[in-house]
Structure formats: structure tokens, C-alpha cells
Protein backbone atom coordinates (compact mmCIF):
# COMPACT_ATOMS: atom_id res chain seq x y z
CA UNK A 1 0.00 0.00 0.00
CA UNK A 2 2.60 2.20 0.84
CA UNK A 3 4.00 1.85 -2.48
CA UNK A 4 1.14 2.32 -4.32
CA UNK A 5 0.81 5.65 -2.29
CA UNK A 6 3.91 6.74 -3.25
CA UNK A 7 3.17 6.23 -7.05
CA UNK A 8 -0.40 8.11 -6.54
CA UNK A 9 1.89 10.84 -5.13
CA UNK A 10 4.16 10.78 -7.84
CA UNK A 11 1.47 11.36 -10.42
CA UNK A 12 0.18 13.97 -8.78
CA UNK A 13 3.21 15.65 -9.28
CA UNK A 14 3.02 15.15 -12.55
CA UNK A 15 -0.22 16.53 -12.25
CA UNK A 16 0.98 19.44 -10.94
CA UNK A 17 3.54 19.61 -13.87
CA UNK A 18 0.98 19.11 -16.47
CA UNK A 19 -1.75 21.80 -14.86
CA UNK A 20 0.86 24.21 -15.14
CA UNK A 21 1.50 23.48 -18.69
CA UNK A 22 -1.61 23.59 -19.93
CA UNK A 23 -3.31 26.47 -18.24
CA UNK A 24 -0.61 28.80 -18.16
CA UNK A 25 -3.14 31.93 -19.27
CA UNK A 26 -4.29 30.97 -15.83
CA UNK A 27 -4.44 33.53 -12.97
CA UNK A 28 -1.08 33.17 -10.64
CA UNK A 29 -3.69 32.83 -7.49
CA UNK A 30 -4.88 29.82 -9.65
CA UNK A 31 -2.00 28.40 -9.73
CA UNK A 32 -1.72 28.51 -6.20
CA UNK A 33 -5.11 27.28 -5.36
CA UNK A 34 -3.53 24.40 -7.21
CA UNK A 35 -0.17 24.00 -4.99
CA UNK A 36 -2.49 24.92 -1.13
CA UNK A 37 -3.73 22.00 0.85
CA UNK A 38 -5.69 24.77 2.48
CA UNK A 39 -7.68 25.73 -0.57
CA UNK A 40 -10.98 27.01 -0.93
CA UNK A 41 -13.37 26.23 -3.17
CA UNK A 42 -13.74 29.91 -4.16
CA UNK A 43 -9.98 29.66 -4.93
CA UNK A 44 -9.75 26.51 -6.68
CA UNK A 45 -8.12 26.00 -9.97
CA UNK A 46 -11.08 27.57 -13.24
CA UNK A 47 -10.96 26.08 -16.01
CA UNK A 48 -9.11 28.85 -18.60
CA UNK A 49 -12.15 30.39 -20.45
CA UNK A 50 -10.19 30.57 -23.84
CA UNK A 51 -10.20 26.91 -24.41
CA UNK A 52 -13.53 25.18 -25.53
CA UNK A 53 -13.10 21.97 -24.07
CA UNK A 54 -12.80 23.24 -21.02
CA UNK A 55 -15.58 25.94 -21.35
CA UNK A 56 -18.28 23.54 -22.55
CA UNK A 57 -17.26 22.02 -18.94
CA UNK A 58 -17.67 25.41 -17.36
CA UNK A 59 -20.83 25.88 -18.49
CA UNK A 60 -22.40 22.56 -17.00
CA UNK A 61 -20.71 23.17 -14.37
CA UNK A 62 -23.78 22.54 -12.08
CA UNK A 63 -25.33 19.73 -13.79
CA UNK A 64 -24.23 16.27 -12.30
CA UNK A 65 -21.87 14.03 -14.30
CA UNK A 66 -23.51 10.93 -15.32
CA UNK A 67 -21.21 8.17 -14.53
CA UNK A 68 -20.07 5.74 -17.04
CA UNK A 69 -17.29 3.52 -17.92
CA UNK A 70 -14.06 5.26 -18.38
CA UNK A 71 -11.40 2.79 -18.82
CA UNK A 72 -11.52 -0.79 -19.61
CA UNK A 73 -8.16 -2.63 -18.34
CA UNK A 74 -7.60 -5.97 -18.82
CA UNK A 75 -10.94 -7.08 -18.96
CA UNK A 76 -11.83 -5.17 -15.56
CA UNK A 77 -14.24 -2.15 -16.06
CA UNK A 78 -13.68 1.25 -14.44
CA UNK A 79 -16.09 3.86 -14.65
CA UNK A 80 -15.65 7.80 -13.95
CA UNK A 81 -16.36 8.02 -10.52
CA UNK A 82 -13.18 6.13 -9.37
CA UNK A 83 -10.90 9.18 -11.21
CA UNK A 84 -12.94 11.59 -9.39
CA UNK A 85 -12.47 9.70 -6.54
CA UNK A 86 -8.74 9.86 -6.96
CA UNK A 87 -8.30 13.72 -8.26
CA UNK A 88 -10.45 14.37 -4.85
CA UNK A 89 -7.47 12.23 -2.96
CA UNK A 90 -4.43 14.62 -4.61
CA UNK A 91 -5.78 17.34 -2.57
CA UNK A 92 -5.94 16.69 1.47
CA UNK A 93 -7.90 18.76 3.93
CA UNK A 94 -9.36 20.41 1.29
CA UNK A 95 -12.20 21.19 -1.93
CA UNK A 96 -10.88 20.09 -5.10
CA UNK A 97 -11.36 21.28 -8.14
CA UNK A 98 -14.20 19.90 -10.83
CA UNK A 99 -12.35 17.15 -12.34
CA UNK A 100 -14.42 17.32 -15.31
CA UNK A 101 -14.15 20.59 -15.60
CA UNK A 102 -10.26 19.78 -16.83
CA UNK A 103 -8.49 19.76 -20.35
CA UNK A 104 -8.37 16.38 -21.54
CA UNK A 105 -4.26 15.92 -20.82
CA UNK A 106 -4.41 16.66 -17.22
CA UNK A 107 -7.68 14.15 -16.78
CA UNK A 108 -5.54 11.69 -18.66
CA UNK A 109 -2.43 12.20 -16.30
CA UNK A 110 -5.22 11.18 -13.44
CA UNK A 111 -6.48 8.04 -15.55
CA UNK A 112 -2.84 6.67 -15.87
CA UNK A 113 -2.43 6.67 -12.26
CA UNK A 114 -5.53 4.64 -12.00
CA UNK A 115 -4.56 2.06 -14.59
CA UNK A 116 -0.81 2.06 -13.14
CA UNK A 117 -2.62 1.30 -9.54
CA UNK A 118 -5.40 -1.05 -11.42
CA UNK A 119 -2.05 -3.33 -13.36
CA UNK A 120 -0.13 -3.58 -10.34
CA UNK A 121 -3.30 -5.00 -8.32
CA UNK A 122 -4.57 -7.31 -11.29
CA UNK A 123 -0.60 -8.82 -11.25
CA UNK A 124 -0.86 -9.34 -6.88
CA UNK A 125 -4.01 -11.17 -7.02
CA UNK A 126 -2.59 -13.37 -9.91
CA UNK A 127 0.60 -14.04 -7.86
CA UNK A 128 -1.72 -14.94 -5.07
CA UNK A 129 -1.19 -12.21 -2.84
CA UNK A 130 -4.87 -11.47 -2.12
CA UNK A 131 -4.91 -14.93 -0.35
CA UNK A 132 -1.68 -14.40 1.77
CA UNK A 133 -0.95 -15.03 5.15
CA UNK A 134 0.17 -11.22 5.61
CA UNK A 135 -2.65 -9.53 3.50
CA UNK A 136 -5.50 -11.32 5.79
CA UNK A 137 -4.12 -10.61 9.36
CA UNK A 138 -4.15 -6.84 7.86
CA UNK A 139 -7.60 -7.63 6.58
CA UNK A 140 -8.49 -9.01 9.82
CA UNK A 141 -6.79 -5.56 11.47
CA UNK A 142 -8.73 -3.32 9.32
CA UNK A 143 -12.09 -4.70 9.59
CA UNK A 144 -12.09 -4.67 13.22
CA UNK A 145 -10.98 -0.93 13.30
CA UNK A 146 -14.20 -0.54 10.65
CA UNK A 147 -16.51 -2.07 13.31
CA UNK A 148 -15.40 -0.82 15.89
CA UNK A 149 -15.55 2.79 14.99
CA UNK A 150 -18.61 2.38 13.11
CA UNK A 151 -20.14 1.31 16.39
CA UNK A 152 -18.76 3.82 18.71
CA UNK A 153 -20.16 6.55 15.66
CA UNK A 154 -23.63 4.77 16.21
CA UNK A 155 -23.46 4.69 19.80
CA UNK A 156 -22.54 7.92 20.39
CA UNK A 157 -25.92 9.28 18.57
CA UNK A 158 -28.00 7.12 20.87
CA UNK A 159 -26.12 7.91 24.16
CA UNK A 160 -26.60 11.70 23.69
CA UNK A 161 -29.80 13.54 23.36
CA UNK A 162 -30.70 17.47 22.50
CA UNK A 163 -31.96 18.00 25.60
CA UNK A 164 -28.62 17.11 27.55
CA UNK A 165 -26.74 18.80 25.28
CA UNK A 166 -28.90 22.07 26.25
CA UNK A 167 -28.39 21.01 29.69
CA UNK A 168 -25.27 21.20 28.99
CA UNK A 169 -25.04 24.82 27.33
CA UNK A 170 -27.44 26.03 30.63
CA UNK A 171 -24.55 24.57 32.92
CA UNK A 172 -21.64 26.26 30.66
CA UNK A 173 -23.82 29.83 30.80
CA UNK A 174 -24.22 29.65 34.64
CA UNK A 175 -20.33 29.24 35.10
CA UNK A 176 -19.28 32.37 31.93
CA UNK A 177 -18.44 35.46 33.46
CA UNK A 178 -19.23 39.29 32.00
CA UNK A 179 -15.93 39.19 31.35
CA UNK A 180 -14.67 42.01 29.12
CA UNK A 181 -11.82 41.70 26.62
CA UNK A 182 -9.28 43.75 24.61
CA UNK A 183 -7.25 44.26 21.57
CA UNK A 184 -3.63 45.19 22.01
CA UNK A 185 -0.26 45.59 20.35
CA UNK A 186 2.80 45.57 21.92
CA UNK A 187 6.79 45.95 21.60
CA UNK A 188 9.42 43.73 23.57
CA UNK A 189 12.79 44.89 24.55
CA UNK A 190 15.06 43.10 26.53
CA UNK A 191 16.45 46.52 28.96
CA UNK A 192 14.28 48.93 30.70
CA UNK A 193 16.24 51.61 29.22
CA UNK A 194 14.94 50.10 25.60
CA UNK A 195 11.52 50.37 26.53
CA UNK A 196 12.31 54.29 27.70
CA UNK A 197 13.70 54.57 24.44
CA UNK A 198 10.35 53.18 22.89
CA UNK A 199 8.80 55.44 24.79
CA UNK A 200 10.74 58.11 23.83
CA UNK A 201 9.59 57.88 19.96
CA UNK A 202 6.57 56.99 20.52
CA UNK A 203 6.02 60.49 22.14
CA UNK A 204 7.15 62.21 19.31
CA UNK A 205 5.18 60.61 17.58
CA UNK A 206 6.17 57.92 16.00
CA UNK A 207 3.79 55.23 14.38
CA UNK A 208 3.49 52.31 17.02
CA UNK A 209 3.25 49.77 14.62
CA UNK A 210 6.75 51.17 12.53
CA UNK A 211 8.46 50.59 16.35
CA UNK A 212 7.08 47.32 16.59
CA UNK A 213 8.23 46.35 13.28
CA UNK A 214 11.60 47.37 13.90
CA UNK A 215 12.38 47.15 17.85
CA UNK A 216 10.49 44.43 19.27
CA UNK A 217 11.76 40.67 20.16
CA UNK A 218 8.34 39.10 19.54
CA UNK A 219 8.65 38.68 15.33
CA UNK A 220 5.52 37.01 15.09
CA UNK A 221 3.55 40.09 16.31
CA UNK A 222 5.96 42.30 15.64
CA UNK A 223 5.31 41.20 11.46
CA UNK A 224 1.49 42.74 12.26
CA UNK A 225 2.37 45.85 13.62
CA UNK A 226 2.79 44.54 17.48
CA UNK A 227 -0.98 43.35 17.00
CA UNK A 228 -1.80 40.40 19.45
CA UNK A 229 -5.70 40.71 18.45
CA UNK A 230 -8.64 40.53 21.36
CA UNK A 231 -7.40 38.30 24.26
CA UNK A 232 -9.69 37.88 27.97
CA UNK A 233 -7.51 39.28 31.02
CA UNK A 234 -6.58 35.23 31.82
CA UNK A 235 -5.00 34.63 28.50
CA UNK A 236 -1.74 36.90 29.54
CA UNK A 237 0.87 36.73 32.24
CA UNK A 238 -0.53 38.67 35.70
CA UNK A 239 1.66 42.19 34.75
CA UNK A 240 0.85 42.50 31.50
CA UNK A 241 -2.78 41.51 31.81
CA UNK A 242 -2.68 44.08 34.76
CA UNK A 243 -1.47 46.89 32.90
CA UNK A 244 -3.33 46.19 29.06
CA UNK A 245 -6.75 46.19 31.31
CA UNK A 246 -6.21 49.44 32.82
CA UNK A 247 -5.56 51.26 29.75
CA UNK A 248 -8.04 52.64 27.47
CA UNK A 249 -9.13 52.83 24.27
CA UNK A 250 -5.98 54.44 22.53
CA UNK A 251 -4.16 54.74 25.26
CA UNK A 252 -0.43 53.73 25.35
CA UNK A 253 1.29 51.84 28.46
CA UNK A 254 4.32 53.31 30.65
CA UNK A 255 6.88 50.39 30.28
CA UNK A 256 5.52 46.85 32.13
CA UNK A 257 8.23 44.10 33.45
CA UNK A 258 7.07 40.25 32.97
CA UNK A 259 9.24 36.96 32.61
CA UNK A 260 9.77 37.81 29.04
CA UNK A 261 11.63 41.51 29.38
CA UNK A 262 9.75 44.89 29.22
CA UNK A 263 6.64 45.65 27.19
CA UNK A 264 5.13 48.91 25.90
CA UNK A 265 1.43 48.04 25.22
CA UNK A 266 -1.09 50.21 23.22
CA UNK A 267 -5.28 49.38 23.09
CA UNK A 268 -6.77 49.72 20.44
CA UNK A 269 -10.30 48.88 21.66
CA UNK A 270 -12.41 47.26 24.68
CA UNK A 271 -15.53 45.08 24.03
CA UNK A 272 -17.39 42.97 26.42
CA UNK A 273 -16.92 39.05 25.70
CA UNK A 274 -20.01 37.94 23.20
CA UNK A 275 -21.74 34.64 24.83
CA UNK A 276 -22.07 32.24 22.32
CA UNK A 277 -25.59 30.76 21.29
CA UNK A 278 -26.78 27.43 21.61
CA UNK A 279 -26.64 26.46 18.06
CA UNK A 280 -22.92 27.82 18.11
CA UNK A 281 -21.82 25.63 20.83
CA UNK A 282 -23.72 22.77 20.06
CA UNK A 283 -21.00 20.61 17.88
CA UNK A 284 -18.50 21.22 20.73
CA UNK A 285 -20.98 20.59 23.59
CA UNK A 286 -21.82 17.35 21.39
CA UNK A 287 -18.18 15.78 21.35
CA UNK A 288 -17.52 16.56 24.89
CA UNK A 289 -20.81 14.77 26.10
CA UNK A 290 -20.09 11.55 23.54
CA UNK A 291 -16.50 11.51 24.73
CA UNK A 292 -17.81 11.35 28.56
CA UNK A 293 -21.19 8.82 27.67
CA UNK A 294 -19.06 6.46 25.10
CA UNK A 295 -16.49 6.04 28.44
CA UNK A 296 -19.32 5.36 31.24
CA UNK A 297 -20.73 2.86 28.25
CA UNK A 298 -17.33 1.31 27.97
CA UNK A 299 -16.82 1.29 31.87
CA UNK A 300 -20.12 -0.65 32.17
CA UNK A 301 -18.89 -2.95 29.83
CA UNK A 302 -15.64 -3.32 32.03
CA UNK A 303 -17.71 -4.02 35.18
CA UNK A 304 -19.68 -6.67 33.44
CA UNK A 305 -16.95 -8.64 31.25
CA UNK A 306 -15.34 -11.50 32.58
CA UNK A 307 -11.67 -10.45 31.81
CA UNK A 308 -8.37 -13.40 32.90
CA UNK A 309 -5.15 -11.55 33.27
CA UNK A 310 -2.00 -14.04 33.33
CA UNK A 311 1.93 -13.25 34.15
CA UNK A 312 4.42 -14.83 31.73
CA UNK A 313 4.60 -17.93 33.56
CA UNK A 314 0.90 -18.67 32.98
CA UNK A 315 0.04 -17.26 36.60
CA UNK A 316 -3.67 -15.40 37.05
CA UNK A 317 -3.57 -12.40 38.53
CA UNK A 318 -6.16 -10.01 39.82
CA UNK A 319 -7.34 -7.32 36.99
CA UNK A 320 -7.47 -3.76 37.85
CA UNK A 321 -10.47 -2.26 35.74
CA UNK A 322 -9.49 1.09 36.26
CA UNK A 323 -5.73 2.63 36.52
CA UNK A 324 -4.28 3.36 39.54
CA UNK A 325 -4.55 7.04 40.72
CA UNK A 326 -0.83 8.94 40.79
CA UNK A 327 0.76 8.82 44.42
């Protein structure tokens, strides 16, 4: 499998090759759609209006591709929803791009990955491989891991209801606070005497975010200006949180010591922390209450199973069902 994987990987460089020969009117944003595992469907790969082929695509766009036989390989049929299926697997974690939307050459590079894969799988079942010793433990392996996460999936529906999960949201409001929150930028220097110097400029008016770009030892804030966006007072060391939360709006900080050298901090607003709704919280509330009900569910089973525990020499020995708590 692993090979096989590799090969699939290889072709999708080749892919990648053959995309950006063919479509090389195509925006350079396009082109990185194309390279981003993090694309977006907005920013996917278009098919280059200039070409008909792949205009006549553009235009049914919408309408669903009847599937049909694609490639015939030996005697084994394979129809077009397998090379979608594969196109979809060259781009990870995120929306790819209409495959049918494509120029005929870079569908083809997809379809000789498939018949590459399809040869290679045809020639292990002839040798017998499909009926080894090796291929059915991992077989055996798999289909466990199938059941038993299909199960847990099913179980989890049944073991927690709407109503607990807004019993759940009612318990999380009655513990929020009316906590208020704020956005800040700062600069780090290491000396006191830096931060004066900070200081100094910023008085005379120097942009804040100019010092932060060039003074400050924290790069990744320091690359936005100093910007550390809205953080709650319990997100930041005691001094700093101190100091940021009695400033306001526009206000600038004398210099503030913590662990990590001296600070000059600037607001640039206050808000009061937005509660979320039910329906917001809902998905989280969800996998939290399945995580807790799928372990009671599996503790019952514990309690009730009649589990042997033996020592190398063949020797029972008492089962703990539950680990034993840290001295």
C-alpha cells in the first residue's frame, strides 16, 4: 500500500507539472489554489475560459456528471467516478477542483495513475497475494478498526440527546463570566532603558506599529504591527494583563516588566466578551458529552466482562479495571 501511495503521489506531481502546462493563461492565485492543501473552493483551480473543451465544462458546471465507464483494463471495467475519486485524494484537507471541468491531458495524467494502480493490483491477485498469510491478518486488522468505529459513531448518537446537550449549554452559561476583553499591540525589549527609548519615539510621535516592526523581540507580532488581536484578562501573564486592562481605548502603556523583558502596550479597543448561542456551541458541547457517555458505556462494559489476566509464567492475577490514581 505504501508503495502504491507513493506512485499516486508521484502522479500527482506530474499533475501538478501538467496543470501548469496547460493552463498557463491561468491567474497566478490559480495556480496557487492548485499547490495549497488549504484551498478554498472559491480559490480553486477555473478552467481557462479561452479553451472550448474546457468551457463547454464550465458551463455545466452545475449539472451532475452521469457516470459511465471510463477505462476498460484488462478485462476489468472502471467507470468515472473512481478518477474523481482519486483527483479528490491529490488534494488533502481540502475542496478540489471539478475534475471534469479539466483539459483532456491533465484528466488523462489522473487516468494513468488509476490504470498504473489497477495493473499492479490485477498482477498481486494473480501471484496470489490477495490470499496471503500477511494480506488477511491486515484484513483481519482493518475490519475490526471498521466495526469498531462504526459502532462507537452509532453509539454515540444514541447515548446523547438534545436535551442534555442544552443542559449542557445552561450549565456552561451559569459558570461564563461578563468578562470584558481587549485588543492590544505591543513591543518587547530586553532593557528597561529600551523600553524608555520606545517610549521616547513613541512620544514624538512615532507610528506604534513602525516601532514594533523594527524594535520588538516578539517577530511574530511584531510582522502585524505589534498586534496580538482581542485576548480575555486570563490569556496573559498577571503584569501585562494588569497593565493592558487598565488602559483605554488608545491609550499607550508606561513600560511593564514580565518573565519575558519589558513591554510597551497600546489598546486599540475594549468590548465585552459575546456569549455564544446554543446552536454555536452545540458541535463542541456534542463531542464533549459523547467523549464522557461512550467512556461510562465502555466502563459498564468493564464491570460486566469477565476479563483473565496471566503473568508470563501462565500465573492469574487479579485485573485492575481502572488505573491506579498517581501517588
Amino acid at each position: 500500500m505504501k508503495y502504491l501511495v507513493a506512485a499516486l503521489l508521484a502522479y500527482a506531481c506530474v499533475l501538478g507539472s501538467a496543470v501548469a502546462q496547460d493552463e498557463k493563461t491561468a491567474s497566478p492565485a490559480a495556480e496557487e489554489g492548485m499547490r495549497q492543501e488549504t484551498l478554498k473552493s472559491e480559490d480553486a483551480p477555473k478552467p481557462d475560459p479561452a479553451k472550448k473543451s474546457e468551457k463547454k465544462a464550465s458551463e455545466g458546471e452545475n449539472k451532475p456528471v452521469k457516470d459511465y465507464v471510463i477505462l476498460h483494463v484488462n478485462g476489468e471495467d472502471i467507470k468515472n467516478s473512481e478518477a474523481e475519486e482519486m483527483w479528490k485524494s491529490l488534494f488533502p484537507g481540502a475542496n478540489a477542483p471539478d475534475f471534469n471541468s479539466f483539459d483532456e491531458n491533465v484528466r488523462l495524467n489522473v487516468l494513468r495513475g488509476i490504470v498504473s494502480e489497477r495493473l499492479v493490483y490485477q498482477q498481486a491477485v494473480k501471484d496470489g497475494f490477495d490470499k496471503s498469510e500477511e494480506v488477511q491478518k491486515r484484513l483481519d486488522a482493518l475490519k475490526k478498526q471498521l466495526i469498531l468505529q462504526a459502532f462507537m459513531e452509532s453509539k454515540a448518537k444514541t447515548l446523547v440527546t438534545d436535551q442534555q446537550l442544552k443542559d449542557a449549554y445552561a450549565k456552561k452559561l451559569s459558570t461564563m463570566k461578563d468578562e470584558e476583553e481587549v485588543h492590544a499591540r505591543h513591543i518587547l525589549v530586553a532593557t528597561e532603558d529600551e523600553a524608555k527609548a520606545v517610549e521616547k519615539e513613541l512620544k514624538k510621535g512615532t507610528s506604534f506599529e513602525k516601532l514594533a516592526k523594527e524594535k520588538t523581540l516578539d517577530k511574530a507580532s511584531g510582522a502585524q504591527g505589534g498586534d496580538l488581536g482581542w485576548f480575555t484578562k486570563d490569556k496573559m501573564v498577571p503584569e501585562f494583563a494588569a497593565a493592558a486592562f487598565k488602559l483605554k481605548k488608545g491609550e499607550v502603556s508606561d513600560p511593564v516588566k514580565t518573565a519575558f523583558g519589558w513591554h510597551i502596550i497600546k489598546i486599540e479597543d475594549r468590548r465585552k466578551v459575546r456569549i455564544p448561542s446554543f446552536e454555536e456551541m452545540k458541535e463542541d458541547l456534542r463531542a464533549e458529552q459523547s467523549s464522557a457517555a461512550l467512556q461510562a458505556y465502555v466502563d459498564g462494559l468493564l464491570k460486566k466482562a469477565d476479563v483473565k489476566y496471566f503473568d508470563p509464567e501462565g500465573k492469574e492475577k487479579p485485573f485492575p479495571l481502572t488505573p491506579k490514581k498517581a501517588p
